[in-house]
PDB file of N, CA and C in Angstrom:
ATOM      1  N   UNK A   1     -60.363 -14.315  65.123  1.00  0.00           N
ATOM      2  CA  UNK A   1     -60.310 -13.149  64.263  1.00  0.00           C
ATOM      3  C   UNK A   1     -58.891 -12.589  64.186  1.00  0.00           C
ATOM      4  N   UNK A   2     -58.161 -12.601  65.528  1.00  0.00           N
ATOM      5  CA  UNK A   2     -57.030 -11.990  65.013  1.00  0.00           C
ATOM      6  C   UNK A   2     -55.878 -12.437  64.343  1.00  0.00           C
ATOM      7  N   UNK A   3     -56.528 -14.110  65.095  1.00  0.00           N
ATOM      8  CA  UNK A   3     -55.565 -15.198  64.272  1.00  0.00           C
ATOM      9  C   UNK A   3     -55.382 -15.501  62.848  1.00  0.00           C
ATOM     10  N   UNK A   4     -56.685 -14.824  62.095  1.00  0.00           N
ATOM     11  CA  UNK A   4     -56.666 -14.343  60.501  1.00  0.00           C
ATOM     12  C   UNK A   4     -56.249 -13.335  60.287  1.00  0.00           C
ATOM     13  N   UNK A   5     -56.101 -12.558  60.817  1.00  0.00           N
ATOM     14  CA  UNK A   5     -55.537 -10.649  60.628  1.00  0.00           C
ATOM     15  C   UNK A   5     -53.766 -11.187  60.265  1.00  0.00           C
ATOM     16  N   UNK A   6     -53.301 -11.942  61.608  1.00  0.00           N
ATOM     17  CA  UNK A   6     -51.811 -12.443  61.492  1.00  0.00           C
ATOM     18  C   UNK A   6     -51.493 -13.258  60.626  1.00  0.00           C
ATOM     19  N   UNK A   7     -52.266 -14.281  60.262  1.00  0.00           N
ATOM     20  CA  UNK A   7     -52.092 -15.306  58.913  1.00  0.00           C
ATOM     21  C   UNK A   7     -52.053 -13.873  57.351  1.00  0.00           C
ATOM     22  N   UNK A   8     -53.324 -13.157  57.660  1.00  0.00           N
ATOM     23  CA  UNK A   8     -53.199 -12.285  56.208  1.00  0.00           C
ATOM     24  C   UNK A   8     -51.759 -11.430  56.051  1.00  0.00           C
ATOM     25  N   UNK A   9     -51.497 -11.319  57.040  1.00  0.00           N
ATOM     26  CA  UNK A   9     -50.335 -10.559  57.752  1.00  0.00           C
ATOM     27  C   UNK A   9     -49.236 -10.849  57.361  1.00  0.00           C
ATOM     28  N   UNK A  10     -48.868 -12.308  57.553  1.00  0.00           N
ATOM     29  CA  UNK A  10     -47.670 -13.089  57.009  1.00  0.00           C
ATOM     30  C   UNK A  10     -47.886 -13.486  55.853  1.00  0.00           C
ATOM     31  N   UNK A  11     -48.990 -13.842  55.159  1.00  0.00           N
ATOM     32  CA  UNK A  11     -49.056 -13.899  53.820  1.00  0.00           C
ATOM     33  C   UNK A  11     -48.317 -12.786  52.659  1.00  0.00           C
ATOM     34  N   UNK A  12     -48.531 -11.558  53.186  1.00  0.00           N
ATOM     35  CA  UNK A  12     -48.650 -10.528  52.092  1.00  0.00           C
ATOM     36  C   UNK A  12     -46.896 -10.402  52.834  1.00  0.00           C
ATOM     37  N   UNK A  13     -46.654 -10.611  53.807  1.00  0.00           N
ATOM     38  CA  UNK A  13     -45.175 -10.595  54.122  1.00  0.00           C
ATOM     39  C   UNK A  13     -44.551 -11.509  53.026  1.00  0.00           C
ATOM     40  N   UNK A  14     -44.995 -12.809  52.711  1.00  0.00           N
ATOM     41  CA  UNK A  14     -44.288 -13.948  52.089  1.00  0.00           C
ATOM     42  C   UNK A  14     -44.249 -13.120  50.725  1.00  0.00           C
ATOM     43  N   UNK A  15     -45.759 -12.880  50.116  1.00  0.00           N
ATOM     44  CA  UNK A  15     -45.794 -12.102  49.215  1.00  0.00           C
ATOM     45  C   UNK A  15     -44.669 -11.296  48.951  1.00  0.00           C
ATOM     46  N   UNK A  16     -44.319 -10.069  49.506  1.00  0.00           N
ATOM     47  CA  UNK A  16     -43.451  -8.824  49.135  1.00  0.00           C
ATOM     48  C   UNK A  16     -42.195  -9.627  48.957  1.00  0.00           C
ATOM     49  N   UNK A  17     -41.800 -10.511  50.296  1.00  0.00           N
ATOM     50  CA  UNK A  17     -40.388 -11.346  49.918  1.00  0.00           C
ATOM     51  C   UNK A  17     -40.291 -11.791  48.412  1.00  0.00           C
ATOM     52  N   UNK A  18     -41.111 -12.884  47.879  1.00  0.00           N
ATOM     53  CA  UNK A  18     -41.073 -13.149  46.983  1.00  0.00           C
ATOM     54  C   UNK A  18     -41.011 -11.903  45.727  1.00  0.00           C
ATOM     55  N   UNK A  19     -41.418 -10.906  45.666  1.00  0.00           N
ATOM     56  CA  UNK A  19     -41.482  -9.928  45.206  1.00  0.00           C
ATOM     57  C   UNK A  19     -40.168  -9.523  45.175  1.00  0.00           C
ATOM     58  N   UNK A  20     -39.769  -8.964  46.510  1.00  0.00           N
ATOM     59  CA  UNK A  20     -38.048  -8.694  46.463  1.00  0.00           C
ATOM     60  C   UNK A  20     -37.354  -9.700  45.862  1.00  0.00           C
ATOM     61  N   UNK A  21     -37.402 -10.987  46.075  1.00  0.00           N
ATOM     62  CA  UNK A  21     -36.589 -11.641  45.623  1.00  0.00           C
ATOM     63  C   UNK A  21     -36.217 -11.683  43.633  1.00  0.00           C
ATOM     64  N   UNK A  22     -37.598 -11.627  43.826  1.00  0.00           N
ATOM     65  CA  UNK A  22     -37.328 -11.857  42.000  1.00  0.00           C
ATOM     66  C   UNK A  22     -37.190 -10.138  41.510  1.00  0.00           C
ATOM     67  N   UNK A  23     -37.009  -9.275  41.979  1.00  0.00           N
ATOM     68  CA  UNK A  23     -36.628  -8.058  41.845  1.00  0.00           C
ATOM     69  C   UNK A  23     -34.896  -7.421  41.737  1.00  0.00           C
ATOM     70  N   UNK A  24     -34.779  -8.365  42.906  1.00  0.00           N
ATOM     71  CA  UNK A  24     -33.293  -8.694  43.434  1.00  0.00           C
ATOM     72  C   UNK A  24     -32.745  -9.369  41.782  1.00  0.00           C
ATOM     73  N   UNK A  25     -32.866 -10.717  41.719  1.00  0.00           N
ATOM     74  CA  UNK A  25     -32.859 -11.148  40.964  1.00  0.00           C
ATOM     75  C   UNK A  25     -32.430 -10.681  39.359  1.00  0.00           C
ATOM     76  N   UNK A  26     -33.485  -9.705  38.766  1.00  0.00           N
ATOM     77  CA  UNK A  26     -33.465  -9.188  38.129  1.00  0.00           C
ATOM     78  C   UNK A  26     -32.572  -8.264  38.019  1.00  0.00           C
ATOM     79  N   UNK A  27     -32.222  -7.311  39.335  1.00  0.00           N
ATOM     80  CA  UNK A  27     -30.808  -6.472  39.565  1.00  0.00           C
ATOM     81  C   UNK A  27     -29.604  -7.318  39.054  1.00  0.00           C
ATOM     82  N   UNK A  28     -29.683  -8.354  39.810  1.00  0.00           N
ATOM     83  CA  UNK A  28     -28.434  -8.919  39.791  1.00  0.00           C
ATOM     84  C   UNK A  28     -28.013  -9.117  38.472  1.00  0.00           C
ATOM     85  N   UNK A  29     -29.093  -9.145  37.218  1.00  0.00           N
ATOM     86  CA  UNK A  29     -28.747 -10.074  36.299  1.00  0.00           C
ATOM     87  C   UNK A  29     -28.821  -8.438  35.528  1.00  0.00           C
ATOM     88  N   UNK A  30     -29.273  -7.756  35.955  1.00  0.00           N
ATOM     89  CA  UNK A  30     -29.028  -6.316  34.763  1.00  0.00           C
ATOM     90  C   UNK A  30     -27.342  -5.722  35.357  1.00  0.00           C
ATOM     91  N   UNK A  31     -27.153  -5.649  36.236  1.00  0.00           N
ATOM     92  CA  UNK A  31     -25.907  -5.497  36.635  1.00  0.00           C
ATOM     93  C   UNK A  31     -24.665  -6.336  36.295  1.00  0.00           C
ATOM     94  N   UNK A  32     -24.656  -7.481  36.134  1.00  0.00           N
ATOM     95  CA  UNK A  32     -24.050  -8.471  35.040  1.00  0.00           C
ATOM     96  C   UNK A  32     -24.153  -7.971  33.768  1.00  0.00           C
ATOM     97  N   UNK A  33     -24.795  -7.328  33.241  1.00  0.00           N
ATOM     98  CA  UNK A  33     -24.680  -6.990  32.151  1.00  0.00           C
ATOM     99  C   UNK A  33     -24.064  -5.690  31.519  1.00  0.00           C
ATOM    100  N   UNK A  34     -24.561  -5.108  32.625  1.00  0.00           N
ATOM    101  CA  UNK A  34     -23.759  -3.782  32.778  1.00  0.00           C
ATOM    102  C   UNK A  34     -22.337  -3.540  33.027  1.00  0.00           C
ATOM    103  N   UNK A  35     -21.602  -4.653  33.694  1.00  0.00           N
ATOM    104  CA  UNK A  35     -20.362  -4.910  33.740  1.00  0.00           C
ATOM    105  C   UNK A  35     -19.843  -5.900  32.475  1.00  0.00           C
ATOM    106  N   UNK A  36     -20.388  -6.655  31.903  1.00  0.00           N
ATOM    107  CA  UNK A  36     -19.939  -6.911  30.787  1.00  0.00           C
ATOM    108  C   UNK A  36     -20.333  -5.709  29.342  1.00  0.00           C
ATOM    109  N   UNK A  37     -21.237  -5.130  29.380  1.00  0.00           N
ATOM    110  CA  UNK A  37     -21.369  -3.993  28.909  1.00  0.00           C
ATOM    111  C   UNK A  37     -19.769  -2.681  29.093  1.00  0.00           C
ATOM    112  N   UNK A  38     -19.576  -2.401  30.163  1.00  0.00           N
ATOM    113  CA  UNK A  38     -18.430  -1.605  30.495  1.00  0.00           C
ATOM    114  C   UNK A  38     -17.438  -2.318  30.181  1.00  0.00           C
ATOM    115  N   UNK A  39     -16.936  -3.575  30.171  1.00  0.00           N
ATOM    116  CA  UNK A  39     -15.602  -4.306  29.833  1.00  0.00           C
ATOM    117  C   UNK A  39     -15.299  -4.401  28.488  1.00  0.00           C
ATOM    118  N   UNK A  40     -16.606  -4.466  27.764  1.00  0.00           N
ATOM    119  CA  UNK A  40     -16.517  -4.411  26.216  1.00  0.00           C
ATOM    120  C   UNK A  40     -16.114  -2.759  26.031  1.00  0.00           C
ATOM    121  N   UNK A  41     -16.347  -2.145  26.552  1.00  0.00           N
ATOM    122  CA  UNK A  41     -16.511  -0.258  25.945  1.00  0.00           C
ATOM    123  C   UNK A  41     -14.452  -0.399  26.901  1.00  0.00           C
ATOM    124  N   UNK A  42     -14.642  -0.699  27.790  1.00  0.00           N
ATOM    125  CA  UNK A  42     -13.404  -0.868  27.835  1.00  0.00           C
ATOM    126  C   UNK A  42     -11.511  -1.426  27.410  1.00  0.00           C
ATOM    127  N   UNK A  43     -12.264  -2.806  26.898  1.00  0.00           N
ATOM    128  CA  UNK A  43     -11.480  -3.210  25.920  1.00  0.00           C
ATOM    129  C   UNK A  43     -11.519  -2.350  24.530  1.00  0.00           C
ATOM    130  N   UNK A  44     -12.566  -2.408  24.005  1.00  0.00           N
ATOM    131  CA  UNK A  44     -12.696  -1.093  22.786  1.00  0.00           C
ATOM    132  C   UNK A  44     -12.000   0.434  22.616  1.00  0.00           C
ATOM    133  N   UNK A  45     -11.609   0.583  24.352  1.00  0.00           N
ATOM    134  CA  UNK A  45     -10.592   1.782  24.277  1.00  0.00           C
ATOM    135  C   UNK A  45      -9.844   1.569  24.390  1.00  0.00           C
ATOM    136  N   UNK A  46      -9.271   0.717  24.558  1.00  0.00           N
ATOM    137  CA  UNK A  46      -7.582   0.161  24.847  1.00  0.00           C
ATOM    138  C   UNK A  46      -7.591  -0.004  23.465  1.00  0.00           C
ATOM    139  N   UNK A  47      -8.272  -0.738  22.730  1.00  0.00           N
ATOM    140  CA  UNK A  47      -7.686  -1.036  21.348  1.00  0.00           C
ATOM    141  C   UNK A  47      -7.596   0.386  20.809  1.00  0.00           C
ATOM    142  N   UNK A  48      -8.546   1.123  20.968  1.00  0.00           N
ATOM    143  CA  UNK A  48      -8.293   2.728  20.241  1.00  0.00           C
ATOM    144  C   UNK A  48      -7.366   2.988  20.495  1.00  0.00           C
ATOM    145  N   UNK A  49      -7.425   3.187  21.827  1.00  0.00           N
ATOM    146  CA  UNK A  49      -5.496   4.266  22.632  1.00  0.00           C
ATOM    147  C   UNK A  49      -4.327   3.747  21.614  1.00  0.00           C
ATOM    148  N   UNK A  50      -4.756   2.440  21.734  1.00  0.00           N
ATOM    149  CA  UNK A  50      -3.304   1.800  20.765  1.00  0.00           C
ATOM    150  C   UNK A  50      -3.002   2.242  19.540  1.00  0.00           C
ATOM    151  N   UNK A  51      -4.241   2.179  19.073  1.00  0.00           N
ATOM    152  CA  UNK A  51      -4.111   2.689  16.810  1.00  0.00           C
ATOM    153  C   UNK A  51      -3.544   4.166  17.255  1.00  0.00           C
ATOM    154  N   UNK A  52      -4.270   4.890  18.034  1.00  0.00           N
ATOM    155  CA  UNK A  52      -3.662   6.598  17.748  1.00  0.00           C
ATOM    156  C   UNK A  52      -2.578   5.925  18.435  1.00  0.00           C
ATOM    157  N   UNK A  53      -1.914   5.482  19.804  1.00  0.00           N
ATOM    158  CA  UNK A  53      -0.593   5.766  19.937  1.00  0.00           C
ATOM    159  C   UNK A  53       0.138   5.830  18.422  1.00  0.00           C
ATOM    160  N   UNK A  54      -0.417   4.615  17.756  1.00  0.00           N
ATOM    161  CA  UNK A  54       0.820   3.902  16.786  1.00  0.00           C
ATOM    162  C   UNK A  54       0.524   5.062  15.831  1.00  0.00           C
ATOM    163  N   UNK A  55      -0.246   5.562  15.458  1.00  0.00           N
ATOM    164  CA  UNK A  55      -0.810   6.662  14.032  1.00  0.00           C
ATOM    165  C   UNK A  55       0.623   7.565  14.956  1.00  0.00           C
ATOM    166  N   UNK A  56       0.544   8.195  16.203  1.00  0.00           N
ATOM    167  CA  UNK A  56       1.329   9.164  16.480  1.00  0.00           C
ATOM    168  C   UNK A  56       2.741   8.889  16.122  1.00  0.00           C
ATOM    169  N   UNK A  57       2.710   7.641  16.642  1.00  0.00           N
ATOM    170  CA  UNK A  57       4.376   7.293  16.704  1.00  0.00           C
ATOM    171  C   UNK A  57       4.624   7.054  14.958  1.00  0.00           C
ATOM    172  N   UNK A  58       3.892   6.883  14.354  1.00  0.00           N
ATOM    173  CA  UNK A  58       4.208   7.137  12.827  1.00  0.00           C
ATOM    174  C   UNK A  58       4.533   8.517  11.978  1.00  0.00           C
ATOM    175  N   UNK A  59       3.652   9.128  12.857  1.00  0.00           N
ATOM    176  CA  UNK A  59       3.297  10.269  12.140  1.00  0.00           C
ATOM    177  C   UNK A  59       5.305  11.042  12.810  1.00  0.00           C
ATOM    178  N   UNK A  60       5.075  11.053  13.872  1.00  0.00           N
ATOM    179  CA  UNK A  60       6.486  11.324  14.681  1.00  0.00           C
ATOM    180  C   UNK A  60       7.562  11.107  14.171  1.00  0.00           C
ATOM    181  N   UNK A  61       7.651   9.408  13.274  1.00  0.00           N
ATOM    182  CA  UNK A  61       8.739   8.980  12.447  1.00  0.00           C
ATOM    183  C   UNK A  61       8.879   9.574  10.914  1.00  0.00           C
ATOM    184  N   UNK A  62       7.311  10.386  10.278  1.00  0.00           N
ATOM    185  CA  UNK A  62       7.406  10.743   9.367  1.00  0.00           C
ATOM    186  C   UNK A  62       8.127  11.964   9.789  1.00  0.00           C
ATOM    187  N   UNK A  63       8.025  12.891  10.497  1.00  0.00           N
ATOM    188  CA  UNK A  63       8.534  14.310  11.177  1.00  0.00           C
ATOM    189  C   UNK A  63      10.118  14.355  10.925  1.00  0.00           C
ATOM    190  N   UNK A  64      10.374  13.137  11.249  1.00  0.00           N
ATOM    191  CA  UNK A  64      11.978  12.931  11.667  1.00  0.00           C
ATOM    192  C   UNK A  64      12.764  12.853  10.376  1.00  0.00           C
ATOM    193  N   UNK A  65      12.123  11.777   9.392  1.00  0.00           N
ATOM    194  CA  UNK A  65      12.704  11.784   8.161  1.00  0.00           C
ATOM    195  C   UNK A  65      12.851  13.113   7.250  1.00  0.00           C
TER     196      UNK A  65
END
């Protein structure tokens, strides 16, 4: 009897592992995305910063003339 209590025991243990694992899993692969998500929004502001620098530095050269 108890030797089934410990088998059910380690079963539902294997169970949850497997559970974590493909949970894990799933983190890992939404978090990959989320960092390629942020690198795109990141590159996308660098290209912005750049147009206004250059709009400024135009606008600056119109000032001067």
């Amino acid at each position: 009897m108890e030797l089934n209590h410990l088998e059910d025991k380690i079963d539902q243990l294997i169970a949850l592992v497997d559970e974590l694992e493909q949970r894990q899993a799933g983190m890992v692969a939404e978090k990959e995305s989320w960092i390629a998500e942020r690198n795109r929004l990141i590159e996308k502001n660098e290209l912005a910063r750049t147009k206004v620098e250059a709009m400024i530095s135009r606008l600056k050269s119109l000032e001067q003339d």
